[in-house]
N, C-alpha and C. Protein backbone atom coordinates (compact mmCIF):
# COMPACT_ATOMS: atom_id res chain seq x y z
N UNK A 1 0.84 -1.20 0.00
CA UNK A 1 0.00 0.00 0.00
C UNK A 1 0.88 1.25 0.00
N UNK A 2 2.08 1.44 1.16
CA UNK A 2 2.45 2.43 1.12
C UNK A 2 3.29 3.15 -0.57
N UNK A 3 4.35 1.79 -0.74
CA UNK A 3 4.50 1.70 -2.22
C UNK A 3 3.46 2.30 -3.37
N UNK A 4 2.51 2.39 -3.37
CA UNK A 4 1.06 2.49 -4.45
C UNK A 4 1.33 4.19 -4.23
N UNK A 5 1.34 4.43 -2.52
CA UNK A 5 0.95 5.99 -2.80
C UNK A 5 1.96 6.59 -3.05
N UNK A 6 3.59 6.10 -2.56
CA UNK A 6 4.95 6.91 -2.85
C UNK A 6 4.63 6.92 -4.47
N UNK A 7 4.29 5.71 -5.42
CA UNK A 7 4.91 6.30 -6.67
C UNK A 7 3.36 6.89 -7.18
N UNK A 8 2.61 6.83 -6.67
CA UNK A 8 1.51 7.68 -6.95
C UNK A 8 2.05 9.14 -6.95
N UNK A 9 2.04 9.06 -5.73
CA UNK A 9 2.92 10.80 -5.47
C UNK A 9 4.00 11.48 -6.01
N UNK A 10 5.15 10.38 -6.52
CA UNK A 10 5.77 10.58 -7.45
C UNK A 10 5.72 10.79 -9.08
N UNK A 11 4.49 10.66 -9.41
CA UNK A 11 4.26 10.21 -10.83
C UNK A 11 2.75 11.66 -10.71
N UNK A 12 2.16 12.23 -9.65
CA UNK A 12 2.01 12.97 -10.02
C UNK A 12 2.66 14.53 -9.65
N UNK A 13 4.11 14.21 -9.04
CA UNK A 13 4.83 15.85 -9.05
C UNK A 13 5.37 15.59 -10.30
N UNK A 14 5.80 14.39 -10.60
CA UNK A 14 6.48 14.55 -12.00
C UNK A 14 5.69 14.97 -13.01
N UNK A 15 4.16 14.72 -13.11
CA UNK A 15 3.02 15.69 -14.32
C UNK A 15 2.81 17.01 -13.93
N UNK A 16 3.20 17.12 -12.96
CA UNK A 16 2.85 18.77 -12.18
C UNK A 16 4.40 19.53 -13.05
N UNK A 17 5.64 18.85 -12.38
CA UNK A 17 6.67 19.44 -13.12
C UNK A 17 6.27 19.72 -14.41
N UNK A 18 6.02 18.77 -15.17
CA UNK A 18 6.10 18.81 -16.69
C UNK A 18 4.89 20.15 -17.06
N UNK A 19 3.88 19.91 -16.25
CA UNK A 19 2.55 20.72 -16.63
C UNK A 19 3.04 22.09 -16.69
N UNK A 20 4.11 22.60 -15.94
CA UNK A 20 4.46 23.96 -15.86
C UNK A 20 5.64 24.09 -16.64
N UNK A 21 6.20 23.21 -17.07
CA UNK A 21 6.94 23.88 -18.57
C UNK A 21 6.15 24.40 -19.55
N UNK A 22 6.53 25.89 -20.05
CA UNK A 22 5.75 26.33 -21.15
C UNK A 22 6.90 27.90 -21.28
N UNK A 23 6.31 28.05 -22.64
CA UNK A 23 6.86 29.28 -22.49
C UNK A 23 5.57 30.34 -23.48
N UNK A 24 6.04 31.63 -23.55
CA UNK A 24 4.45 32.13 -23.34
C UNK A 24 5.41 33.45 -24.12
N UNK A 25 4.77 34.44 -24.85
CA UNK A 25 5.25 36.38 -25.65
C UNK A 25 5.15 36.75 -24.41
N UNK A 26 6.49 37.30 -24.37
CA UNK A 26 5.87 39.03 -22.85
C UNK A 26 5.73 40.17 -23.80
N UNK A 27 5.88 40.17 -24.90
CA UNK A 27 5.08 41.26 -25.88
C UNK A 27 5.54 40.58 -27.55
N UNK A 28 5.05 41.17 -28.62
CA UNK A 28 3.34 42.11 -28.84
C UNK A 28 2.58 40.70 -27.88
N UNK A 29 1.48 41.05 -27.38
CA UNK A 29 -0.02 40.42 -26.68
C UNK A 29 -0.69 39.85 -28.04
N UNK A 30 -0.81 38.80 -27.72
CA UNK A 30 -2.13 38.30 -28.90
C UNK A 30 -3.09 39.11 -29.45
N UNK A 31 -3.10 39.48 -30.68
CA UNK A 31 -3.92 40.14 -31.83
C UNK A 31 -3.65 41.92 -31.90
N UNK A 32 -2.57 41.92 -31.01
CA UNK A 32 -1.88 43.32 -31.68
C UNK A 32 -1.67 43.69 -32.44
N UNK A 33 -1.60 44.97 -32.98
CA UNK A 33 -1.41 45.96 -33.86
C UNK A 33 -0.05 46.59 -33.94
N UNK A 34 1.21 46.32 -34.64
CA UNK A 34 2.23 46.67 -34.39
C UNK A 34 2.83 47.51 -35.85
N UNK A 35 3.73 48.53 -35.90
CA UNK A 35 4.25 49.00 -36.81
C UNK A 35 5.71 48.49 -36.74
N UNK A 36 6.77 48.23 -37.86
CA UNK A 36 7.99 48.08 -38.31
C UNK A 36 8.75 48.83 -37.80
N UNK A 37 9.74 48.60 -37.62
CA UNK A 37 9.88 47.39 -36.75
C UNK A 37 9.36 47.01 -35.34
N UNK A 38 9.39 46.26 -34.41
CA UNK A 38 9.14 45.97 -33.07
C UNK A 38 9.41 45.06 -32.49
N UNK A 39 9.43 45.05 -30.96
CA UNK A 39 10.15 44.22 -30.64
C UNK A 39 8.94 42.98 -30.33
N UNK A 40 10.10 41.67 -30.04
CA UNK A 40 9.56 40.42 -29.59
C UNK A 40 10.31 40.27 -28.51
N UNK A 41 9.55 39.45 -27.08
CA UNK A 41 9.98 39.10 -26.14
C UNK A 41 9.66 38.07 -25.98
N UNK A 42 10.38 36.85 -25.25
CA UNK A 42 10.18 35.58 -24.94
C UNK A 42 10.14 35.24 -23.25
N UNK A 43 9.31 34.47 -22.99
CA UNK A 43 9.86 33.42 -21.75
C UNK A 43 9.39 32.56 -21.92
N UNK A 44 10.30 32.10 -20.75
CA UNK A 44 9.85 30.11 -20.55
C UNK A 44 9.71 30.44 -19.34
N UNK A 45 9.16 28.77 -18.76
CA UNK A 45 8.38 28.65 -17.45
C UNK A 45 9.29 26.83 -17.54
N UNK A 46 10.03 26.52 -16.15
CA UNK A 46 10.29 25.44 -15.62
C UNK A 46 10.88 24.73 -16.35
N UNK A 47 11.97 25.52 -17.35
CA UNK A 47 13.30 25.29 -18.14
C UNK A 47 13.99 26.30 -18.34
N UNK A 48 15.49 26.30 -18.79
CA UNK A 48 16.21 27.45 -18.62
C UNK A 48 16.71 27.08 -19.88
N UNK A 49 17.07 28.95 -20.27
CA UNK A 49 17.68 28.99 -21.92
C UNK A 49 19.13 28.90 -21.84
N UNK A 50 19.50 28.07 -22.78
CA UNK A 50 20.94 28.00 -22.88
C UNK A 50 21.25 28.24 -24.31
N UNK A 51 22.82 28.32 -24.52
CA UNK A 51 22.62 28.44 -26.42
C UNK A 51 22.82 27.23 -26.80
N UNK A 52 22.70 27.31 -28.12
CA UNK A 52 22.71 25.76 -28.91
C UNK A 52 24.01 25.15 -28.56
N UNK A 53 23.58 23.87 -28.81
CA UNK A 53 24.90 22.81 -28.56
C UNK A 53 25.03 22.42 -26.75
N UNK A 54 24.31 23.13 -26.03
CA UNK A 54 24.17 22.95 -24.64
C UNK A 54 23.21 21.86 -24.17
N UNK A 55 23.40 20.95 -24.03
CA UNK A 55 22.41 19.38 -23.88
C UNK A 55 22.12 19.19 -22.32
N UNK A 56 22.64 20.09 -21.73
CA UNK A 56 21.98 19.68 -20.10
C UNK A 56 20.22 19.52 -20.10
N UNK A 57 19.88 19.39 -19.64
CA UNK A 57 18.65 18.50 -19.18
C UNK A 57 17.92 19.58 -18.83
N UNK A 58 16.31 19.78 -19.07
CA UNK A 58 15.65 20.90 -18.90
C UNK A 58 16.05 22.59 -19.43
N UNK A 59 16.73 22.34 -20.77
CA UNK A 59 17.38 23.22 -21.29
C UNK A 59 17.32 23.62 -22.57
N UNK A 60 17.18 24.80 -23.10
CA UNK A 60 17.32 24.71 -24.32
C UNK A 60 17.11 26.64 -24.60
N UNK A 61 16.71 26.63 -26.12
CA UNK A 61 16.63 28.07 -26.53
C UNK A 61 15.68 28.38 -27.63
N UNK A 62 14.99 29.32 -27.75
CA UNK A 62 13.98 29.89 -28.44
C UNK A 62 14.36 29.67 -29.67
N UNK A 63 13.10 29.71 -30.66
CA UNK A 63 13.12 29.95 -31.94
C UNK A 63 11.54 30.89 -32.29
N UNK A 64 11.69 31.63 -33.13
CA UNK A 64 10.26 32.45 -33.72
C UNK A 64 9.96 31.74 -35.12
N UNK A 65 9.09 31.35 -35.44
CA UNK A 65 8.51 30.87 -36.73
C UNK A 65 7.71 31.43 -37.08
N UNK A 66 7.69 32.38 -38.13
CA UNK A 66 6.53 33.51 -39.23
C UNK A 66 5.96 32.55 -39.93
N UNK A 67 4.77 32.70 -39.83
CA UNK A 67 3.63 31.78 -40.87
C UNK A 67 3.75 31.05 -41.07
N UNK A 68 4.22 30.02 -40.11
CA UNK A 68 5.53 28.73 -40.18
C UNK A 68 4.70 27.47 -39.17
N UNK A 69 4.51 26.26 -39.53
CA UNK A 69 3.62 25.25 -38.83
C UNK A 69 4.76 24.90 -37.99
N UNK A 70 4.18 24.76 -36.84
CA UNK A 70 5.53 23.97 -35.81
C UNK A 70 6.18 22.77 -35.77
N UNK A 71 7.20 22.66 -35.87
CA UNK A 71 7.85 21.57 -36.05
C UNK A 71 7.35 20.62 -35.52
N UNK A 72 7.35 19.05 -35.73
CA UNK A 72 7.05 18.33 -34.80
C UNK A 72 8.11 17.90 -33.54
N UNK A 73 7.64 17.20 -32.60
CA UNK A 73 8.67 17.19 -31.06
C UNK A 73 9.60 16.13 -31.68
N UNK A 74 10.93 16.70 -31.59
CA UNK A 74 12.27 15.37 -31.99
C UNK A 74 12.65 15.74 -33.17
N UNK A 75 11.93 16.75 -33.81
CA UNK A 75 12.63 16.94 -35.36
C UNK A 75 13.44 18.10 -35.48
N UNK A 76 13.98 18.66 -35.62
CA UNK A 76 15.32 19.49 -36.14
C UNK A 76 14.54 21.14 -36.81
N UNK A 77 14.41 22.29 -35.85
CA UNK A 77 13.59 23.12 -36.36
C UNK A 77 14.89 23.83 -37.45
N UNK A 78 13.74 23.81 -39.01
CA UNK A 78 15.21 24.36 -40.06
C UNK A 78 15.65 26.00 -39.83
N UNK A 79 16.72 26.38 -40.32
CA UNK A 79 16.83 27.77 -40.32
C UNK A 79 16.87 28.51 -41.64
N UNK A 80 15.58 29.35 -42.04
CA UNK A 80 15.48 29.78 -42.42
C UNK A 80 14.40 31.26 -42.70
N UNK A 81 14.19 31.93 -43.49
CA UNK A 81 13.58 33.10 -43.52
C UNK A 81 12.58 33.30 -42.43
N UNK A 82 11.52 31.59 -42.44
CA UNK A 82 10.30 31.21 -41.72
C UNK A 82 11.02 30.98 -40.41
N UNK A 83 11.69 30.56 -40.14
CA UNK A 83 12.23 29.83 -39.02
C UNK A 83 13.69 30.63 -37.97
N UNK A 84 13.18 31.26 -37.22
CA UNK A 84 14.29 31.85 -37.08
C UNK A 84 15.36 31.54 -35.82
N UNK A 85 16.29 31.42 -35.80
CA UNK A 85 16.83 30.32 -34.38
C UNK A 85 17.71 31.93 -33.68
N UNK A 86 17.39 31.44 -32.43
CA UNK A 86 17.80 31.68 -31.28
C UNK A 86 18.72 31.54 -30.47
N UNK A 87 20.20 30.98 -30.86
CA UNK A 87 20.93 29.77 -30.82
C UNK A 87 21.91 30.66 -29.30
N UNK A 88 22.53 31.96 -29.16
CA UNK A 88 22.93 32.27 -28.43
C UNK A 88 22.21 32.53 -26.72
N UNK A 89 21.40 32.04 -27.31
CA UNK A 89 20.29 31.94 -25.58
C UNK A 89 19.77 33.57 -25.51
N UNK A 90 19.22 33.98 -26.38
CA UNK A 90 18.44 35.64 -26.42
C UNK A 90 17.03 35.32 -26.22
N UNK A 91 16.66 36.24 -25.78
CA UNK A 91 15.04 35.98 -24.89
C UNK A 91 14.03 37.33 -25.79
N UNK A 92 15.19 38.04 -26.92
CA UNK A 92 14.42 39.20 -27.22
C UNK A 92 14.99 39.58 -28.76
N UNK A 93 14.22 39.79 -29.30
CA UNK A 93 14.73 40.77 -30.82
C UNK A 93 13.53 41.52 -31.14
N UNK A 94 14.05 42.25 -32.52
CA UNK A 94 13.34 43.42 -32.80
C UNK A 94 13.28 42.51 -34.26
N UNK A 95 11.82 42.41 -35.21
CA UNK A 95 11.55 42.17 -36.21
C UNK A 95 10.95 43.13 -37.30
N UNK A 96 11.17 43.11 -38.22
CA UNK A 96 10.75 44.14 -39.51
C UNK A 96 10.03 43.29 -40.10
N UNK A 97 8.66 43.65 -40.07
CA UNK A 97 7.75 42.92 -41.25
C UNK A 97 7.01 43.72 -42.10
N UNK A 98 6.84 43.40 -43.64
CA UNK A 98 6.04 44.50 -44.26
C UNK A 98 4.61 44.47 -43.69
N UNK A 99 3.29 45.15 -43.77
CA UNK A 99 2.34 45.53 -43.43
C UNK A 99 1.38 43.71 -43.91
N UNK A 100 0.73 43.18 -43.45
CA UNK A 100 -0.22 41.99 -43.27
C UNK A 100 -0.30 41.73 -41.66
N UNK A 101 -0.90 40.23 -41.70
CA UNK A 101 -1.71 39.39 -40.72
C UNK A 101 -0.33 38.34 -40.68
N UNK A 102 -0.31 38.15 -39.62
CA UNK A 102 0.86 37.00 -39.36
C UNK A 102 0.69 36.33 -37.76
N UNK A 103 1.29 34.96 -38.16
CA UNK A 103 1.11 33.96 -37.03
C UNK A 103 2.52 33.96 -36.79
N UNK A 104 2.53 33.97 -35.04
CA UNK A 104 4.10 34.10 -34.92
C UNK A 104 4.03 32.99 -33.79
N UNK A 105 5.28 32.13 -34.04
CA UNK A 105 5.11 30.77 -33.30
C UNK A 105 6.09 30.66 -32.53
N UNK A 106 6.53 30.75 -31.37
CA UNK A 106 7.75 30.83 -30.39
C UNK A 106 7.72 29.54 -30.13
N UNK A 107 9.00 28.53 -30.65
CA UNK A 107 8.93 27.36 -29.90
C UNK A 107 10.16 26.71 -29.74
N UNK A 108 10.47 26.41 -28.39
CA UNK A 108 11.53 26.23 -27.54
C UNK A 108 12.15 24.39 -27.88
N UNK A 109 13.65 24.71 -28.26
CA UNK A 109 14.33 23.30 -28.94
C UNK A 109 15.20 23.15 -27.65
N UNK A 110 15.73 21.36 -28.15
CA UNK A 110 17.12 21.55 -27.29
C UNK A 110 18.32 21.83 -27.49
N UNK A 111 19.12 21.69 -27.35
CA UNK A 111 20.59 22.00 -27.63
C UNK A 111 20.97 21.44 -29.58
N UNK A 112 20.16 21.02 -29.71
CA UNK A 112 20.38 20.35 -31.10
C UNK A 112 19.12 20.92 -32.40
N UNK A 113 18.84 21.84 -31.66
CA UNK A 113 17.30 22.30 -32.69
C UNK A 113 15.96 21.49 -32.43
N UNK A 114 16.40 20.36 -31.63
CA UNK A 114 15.23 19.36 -32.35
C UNK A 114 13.97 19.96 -30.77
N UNK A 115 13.43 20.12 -31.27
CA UNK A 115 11.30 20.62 -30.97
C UNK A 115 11.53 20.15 -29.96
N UNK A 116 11.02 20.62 -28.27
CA UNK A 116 10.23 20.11 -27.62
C UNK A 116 8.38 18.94 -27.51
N UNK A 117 7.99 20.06 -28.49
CA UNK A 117 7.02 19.73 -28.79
C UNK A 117 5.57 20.42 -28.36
N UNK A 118 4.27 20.18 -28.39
CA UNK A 118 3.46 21.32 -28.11
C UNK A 118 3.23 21.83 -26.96
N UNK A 119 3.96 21.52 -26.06
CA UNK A 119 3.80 21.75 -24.51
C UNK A 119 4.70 23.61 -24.45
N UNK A 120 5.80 23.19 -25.27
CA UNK A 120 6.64 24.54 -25.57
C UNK A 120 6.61 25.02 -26.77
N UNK A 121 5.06 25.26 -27.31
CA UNK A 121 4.91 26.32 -28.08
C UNK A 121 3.66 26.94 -27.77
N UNK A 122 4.13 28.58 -28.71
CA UNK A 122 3.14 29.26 -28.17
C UNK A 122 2.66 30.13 -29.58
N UNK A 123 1.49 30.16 -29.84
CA UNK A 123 1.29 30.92 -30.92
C UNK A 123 0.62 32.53 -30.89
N UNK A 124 1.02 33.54 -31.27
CA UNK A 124 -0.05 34.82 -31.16
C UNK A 124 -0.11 35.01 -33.09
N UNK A 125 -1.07 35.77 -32.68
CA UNK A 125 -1.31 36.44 -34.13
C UNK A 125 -1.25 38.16 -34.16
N UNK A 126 -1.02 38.81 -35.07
CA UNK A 126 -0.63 40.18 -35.00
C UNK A 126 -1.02 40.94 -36.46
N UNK A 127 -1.09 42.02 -36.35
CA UNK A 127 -0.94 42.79 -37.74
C UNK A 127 0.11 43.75 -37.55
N UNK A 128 0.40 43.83 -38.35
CA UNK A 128 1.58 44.73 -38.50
C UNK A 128 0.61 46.08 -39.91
N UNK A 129 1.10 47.25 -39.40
CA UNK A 129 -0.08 48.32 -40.60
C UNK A 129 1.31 48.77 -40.95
């Protein structure tokens, strides 16, 4: 019996841990209105940013994806125009977009690019005039 409730109890701080990894925009706010350039801000919640190539455990670093579907978890986010990597552990940049509607996808890799997965992504949408 006692066994049943230790890994009971264990198995649910370990979903509690996991439940609070996320990472989330501290600006633009979902469905803002922004002019060229502006900035982007990032955090995470119950992992820490490191730069690429850093494999410690609960670790990793941002990427922004423009109009870009999220990678799936384990696959290698690419770098390019859509995809933009984060690799020195920066939590912030300033982006230039011409005037439309855009989906901007913040989603947190490990030391190797490859996706967390949907637990660490976050999507807003924005216009830029």
């Amino acid at each position: 019996m006692m066994k049943s409730v230790l890994a009971a109890t264990l198995m649910s701080l370990s979903a509690m841990a996991f439940a609070q990894q996320s990472v989330s925009f501290v600006e633009p706010a979902n469905g803002a209105t922004v002019s060229s350039p502006f900035k982007v801000k990032f955090a995470v919640t119950g992992m820490e940013v490191k730069p690429a190539g850093d494999m410690t455990a609960n670790t990793g670093h941002h990427h922004l994806l423009v109009n870009a579907t999220p990678v799936k978890a384990g696959e290698v986010i690419p770098a390019d125009e859509k995809h933009i990597h984060f690799g020195k552990g920066q939590t912030e940049t300033e982006l230039n977009l011409p005037p439309g509607n855009y989906t901007l996808t913040m989603q947190f890799a490990n030391g190797l690019h490859q996706a967390y997965g949907p637990a660490m992504n976050k999507e807003i949408k924005i216009t830029v005039k």
